[in-house]
PDB file of N, CA and C in Angstrom:
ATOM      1  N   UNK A   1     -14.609  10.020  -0.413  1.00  0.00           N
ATOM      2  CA  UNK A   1     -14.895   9.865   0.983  1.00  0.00           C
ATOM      3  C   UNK A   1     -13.972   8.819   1.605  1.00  0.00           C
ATOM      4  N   UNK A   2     -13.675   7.998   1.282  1.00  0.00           N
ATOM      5  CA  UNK A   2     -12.549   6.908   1.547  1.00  0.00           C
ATOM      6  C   UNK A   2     -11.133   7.287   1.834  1.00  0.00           C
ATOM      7  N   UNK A   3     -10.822   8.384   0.889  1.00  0.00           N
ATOM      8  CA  UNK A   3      -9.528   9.282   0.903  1.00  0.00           C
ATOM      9  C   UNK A   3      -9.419   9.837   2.339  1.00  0.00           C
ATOM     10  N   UNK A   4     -10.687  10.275   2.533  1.00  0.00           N
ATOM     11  CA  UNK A   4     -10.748  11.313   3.827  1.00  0.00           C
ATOM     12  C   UNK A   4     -10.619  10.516   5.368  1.00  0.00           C
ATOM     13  N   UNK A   5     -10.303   9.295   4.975  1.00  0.00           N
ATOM     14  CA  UNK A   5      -9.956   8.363   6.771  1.00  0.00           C
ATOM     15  C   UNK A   5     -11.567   8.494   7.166  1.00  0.00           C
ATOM     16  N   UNK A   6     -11.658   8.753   7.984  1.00  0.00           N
ATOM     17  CA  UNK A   6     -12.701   8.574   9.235  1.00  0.00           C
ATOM     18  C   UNK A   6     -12.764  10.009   9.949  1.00  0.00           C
ATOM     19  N   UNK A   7     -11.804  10.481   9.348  1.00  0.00           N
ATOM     20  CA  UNK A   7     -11.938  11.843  10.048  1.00  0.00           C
ATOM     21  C   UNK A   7     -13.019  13.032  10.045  1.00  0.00           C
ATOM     22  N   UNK A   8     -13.634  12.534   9.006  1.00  0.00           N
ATOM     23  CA  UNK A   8     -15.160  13.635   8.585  1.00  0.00           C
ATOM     24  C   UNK A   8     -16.042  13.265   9.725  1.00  0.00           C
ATOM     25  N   UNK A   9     -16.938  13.631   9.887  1.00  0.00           N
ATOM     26  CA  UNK A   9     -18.661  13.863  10.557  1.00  0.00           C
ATOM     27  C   UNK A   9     -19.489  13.177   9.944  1.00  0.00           C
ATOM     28  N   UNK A  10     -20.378  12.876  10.465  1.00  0.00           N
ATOM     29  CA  UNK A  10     -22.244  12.447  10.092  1.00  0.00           C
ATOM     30  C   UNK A  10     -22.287  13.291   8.740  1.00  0.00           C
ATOM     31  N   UNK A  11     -22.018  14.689   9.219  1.00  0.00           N
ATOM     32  CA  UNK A  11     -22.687  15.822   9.109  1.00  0.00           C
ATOM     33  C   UNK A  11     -22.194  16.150   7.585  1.00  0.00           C
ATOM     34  N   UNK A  12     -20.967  15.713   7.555  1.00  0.00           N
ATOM     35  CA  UNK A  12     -19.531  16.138   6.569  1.00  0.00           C
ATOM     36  C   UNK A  12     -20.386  14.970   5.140  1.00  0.00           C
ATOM     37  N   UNK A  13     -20.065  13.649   5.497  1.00  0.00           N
ATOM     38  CA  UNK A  13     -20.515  12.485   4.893  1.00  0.00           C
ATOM     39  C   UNK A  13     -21.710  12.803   4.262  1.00  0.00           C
ATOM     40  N   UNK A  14     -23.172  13.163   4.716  1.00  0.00           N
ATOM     41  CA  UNK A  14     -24.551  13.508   4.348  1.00  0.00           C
ATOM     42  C   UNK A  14     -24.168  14.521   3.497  1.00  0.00           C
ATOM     43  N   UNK A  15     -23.518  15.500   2.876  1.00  0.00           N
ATOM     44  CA  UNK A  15     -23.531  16.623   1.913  1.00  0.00           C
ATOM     45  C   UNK A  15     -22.707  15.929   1.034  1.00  0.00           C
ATOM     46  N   UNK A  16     -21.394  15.375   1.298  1.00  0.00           N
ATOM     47  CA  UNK A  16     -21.140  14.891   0.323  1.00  0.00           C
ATOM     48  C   UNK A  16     -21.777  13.711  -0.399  1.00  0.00           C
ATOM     49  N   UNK A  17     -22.502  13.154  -0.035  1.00  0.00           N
ATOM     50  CA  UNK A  17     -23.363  12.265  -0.547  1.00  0.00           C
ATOM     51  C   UNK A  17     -24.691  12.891  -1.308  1.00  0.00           C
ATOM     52  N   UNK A  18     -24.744  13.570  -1.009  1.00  0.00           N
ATOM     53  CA  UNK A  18     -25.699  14.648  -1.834  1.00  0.00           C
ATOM     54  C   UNK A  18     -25.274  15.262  -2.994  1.00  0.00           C
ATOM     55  N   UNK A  19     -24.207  15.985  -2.731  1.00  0.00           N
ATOM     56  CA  UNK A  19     -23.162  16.677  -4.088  1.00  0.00           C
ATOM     57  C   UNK A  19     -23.299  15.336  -4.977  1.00  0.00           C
ATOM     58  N   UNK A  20     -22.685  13.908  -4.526  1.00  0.00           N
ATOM     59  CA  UNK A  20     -22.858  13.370  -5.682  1.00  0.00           C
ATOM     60  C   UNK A  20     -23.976  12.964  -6.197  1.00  0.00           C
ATOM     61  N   UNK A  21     -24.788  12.698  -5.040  1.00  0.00           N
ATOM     62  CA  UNK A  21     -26.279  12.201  -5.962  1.00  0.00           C
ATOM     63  C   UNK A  21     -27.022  13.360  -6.128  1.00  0.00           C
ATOM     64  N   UNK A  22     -26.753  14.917  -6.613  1.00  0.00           N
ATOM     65  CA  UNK A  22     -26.824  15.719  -7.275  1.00  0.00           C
ATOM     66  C   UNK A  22     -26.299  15.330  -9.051  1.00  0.00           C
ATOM     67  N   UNK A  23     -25.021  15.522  -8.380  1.00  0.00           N
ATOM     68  CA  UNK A  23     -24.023  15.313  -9.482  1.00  0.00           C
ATOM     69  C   UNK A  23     -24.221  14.206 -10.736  1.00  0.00           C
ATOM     70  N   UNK A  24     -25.122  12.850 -10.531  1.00  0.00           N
ATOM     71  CA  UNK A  24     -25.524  12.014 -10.695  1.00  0.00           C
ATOM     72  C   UNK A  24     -26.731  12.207 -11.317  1.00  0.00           C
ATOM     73  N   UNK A  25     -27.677  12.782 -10.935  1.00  0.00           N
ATOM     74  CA  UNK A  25     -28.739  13.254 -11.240  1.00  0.00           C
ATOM     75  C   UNK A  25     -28.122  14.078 -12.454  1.00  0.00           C
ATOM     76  N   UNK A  26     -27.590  14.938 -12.575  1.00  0.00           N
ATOM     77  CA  UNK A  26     -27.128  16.220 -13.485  1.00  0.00           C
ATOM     78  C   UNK A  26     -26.799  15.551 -15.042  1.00  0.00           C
ATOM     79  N   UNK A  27     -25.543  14.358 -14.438  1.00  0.00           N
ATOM     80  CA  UNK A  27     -24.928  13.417 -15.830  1.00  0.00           C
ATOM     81  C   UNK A  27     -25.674  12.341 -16.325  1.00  0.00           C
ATOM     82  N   UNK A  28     -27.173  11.976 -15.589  1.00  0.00           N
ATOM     83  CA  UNK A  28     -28.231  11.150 -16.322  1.00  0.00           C
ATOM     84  C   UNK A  28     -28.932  12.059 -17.309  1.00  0.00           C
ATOM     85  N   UNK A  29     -29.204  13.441 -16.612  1.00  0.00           N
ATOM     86  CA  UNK A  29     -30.036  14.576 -17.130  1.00  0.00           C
ATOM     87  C   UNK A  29     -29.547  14.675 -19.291  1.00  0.00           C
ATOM     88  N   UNK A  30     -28.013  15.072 -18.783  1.00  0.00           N
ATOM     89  CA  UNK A  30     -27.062  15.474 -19.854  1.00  0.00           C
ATOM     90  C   UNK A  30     -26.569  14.071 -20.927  1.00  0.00           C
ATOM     91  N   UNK A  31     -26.876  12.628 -20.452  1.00  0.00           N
ATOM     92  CA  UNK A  31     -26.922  11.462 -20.989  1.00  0.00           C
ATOM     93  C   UNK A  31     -28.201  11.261 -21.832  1.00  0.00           C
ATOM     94  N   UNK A  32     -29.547  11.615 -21.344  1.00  0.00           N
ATOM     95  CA  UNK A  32     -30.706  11.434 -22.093  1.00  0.00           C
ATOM     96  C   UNK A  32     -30.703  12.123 -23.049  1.00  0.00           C
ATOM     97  N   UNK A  33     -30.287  13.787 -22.222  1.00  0.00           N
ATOM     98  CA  UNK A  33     -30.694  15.009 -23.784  1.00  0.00           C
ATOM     99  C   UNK A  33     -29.991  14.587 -24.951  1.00  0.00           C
ATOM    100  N   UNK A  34     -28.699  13.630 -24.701  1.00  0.00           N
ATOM    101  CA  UNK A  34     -27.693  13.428 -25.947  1.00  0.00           C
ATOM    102  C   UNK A  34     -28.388  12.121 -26.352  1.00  0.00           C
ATOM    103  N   UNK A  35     -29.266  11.200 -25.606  1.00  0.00           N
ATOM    104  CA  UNK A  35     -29.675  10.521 -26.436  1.00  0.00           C
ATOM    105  C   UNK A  35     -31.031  10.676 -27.393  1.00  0.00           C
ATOM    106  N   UNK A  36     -31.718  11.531 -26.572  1.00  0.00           N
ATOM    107  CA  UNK A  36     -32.646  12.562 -27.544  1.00  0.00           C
ATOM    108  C   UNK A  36     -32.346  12.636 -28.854  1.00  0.00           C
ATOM    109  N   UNK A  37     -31.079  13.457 -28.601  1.00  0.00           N
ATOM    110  CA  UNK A  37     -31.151  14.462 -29.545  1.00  0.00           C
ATOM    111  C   UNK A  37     -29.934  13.372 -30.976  1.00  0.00           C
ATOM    112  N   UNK A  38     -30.137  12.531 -30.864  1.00  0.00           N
ATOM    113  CA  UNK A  38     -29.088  11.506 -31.217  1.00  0.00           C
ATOM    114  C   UNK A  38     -30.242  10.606 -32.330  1.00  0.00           C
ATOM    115  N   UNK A  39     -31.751  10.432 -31.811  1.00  0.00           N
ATOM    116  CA  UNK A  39     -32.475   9.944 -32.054  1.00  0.00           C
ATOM    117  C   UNK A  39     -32.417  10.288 -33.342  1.00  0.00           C
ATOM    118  N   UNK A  40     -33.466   8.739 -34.361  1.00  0.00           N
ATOM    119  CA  UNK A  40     -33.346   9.712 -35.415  1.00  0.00           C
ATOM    120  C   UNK A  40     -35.200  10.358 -35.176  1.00  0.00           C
ATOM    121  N   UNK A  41     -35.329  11.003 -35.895  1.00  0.00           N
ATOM    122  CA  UNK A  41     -36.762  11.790 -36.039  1.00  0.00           C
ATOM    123  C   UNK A  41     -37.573  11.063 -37.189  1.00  0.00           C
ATOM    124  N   UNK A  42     -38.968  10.757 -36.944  1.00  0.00           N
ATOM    125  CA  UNK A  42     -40.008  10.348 -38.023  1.00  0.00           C
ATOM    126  C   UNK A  42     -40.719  11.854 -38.013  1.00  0.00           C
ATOM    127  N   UNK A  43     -41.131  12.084 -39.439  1.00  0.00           N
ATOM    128  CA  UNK A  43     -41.616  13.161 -39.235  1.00  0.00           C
ATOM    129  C   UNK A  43     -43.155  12.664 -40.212  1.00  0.00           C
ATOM    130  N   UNK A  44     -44.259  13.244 -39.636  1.00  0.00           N
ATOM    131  CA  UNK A  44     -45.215  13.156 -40.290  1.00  0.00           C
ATOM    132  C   UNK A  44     -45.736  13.954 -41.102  1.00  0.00           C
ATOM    133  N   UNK A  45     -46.121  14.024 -42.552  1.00  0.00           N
ATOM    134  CA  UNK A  45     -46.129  15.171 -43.311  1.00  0.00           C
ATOM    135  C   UNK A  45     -47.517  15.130 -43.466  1.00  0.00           C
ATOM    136  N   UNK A  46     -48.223  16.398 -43.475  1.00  0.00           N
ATOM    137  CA  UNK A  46     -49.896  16.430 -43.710  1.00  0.00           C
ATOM    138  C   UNK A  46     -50.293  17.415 -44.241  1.00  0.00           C
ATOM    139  N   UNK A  47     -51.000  17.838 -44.643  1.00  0.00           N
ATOM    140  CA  UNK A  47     -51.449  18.807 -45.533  1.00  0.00           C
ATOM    141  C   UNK A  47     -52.450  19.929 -44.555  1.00  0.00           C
ATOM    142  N   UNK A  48     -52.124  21.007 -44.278  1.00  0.00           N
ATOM    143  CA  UNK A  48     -52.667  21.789 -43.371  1.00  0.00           C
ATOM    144  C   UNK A  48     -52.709  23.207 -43.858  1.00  0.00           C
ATOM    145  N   UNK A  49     -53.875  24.272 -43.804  1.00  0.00           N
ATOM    146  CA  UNK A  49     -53.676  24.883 -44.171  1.00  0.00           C
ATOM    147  C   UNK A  49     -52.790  26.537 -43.536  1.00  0.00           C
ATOM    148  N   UNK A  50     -52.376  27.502 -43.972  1.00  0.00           N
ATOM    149  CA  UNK A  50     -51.295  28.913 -43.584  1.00  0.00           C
ATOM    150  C   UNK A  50     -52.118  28.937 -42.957  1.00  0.00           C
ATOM    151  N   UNK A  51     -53.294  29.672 -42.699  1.00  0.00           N
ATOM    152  CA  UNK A  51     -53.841  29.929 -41.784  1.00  0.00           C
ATOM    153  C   UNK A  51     -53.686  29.421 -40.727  1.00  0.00           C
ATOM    154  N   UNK A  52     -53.966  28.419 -40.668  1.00  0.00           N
ATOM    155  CA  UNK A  52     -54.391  27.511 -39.362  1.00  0.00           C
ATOM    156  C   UNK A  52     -52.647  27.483 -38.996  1.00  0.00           C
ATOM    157  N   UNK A  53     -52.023  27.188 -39.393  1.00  0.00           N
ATOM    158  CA  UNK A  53     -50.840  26.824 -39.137  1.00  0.00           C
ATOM    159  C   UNK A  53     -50.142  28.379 -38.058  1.00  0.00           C
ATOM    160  N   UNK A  54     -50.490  29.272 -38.663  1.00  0.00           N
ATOM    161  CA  UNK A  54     -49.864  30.428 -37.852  1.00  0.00           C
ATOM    162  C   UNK A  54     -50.879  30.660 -37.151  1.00  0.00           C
ATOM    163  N   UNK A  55     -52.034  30.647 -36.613  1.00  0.00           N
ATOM    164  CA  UNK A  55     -52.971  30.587 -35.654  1.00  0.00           C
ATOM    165  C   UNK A  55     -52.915  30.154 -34.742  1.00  0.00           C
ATOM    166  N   UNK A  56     -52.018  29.028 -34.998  1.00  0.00           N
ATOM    167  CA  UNK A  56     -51.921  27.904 -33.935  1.00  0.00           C
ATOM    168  C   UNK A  56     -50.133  28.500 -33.082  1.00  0.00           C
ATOM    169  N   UNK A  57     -49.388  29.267 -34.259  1.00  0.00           N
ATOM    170  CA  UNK A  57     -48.554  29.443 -33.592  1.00  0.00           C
ATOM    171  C   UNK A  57     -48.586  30.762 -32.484  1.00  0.00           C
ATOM    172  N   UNK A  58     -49.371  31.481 -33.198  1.00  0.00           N
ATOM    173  CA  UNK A  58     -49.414  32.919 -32.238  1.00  0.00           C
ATOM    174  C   UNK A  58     -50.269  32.781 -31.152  1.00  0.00           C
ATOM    175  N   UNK A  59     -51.093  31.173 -31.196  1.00  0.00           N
ATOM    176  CA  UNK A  59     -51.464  30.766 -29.543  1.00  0.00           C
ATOM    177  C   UNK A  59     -50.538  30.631 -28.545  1.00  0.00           C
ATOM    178  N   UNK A  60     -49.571  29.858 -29.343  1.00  0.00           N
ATOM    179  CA  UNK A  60     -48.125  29.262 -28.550  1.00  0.00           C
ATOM    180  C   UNK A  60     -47.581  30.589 -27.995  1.00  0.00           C
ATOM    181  N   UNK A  61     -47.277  31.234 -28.961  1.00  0.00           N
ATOM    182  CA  UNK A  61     -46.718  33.153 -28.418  1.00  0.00           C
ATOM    183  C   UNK A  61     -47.549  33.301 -27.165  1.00  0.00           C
ATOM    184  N   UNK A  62     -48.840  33.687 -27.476  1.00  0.00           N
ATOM    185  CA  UNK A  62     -49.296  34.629 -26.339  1.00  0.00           C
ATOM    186  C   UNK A  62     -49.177  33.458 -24.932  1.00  0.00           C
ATOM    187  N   UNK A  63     -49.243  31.891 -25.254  1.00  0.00           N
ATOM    188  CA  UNK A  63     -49.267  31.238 -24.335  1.00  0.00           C
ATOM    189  C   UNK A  63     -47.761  31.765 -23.886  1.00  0.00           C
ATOM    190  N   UNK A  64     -47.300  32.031 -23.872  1.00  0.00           N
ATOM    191  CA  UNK A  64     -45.562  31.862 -23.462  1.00  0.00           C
ATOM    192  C   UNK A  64     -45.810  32.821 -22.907  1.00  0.00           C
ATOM    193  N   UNK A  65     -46.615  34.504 -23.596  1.00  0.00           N
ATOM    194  CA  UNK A  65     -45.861  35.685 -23.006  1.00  0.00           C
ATOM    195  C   UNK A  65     -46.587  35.818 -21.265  1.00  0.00           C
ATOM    196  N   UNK A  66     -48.235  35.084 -21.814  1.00  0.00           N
ATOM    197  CA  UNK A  66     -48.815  35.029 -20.725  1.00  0.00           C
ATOM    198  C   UNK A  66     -48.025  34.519 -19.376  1.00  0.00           C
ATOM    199  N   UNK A  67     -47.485  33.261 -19.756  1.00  0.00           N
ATOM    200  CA  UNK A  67     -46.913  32.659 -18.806  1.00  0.00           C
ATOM    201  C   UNK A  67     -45.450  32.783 -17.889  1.00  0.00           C
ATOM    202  N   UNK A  68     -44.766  33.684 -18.636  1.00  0.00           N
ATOM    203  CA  UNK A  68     -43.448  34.219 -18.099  1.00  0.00           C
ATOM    204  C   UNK A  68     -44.094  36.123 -17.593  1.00  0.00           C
ATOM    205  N   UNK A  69     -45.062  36.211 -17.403  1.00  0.00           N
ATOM    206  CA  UNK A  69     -45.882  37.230 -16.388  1.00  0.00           C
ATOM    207  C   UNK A  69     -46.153  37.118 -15.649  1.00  0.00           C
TER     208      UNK A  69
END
């Protein structure tokens, strides 16, 4: 915006200020997921039984299919 003189608008200025605090928003977004995923993981191990274990997953299924309907 500095490049551009004085020659832009109100109008011109307000979008580009948006694009970047879009843009901004986008590269915090893409900064966390990498620190996510960077993390290390604790994993808790427990003793559970097949059953229950796929019971619980084919809730998750129908929850999903329900929900993208």
């Amino acid at each position: 915006m500095k490049k551009k003189d004085k020659t832009i608008s109100e109008c011109q200025a307000k979008e580009m200020l948006d694009i970047i605090d879009k843009a901004i928003d986008h590269s915090d977004k893409i900064i966390n997921d990498l620190l996510d995923y960077s993390r290390e993981m604790q994993l808790e191990l427990s003793k559970n039984a097949a059953r229950t274990l796929v019971n619980e997953a084919i809730g998750l299924l129908r929850f999903q299919t329900e929900y993208k309907s």
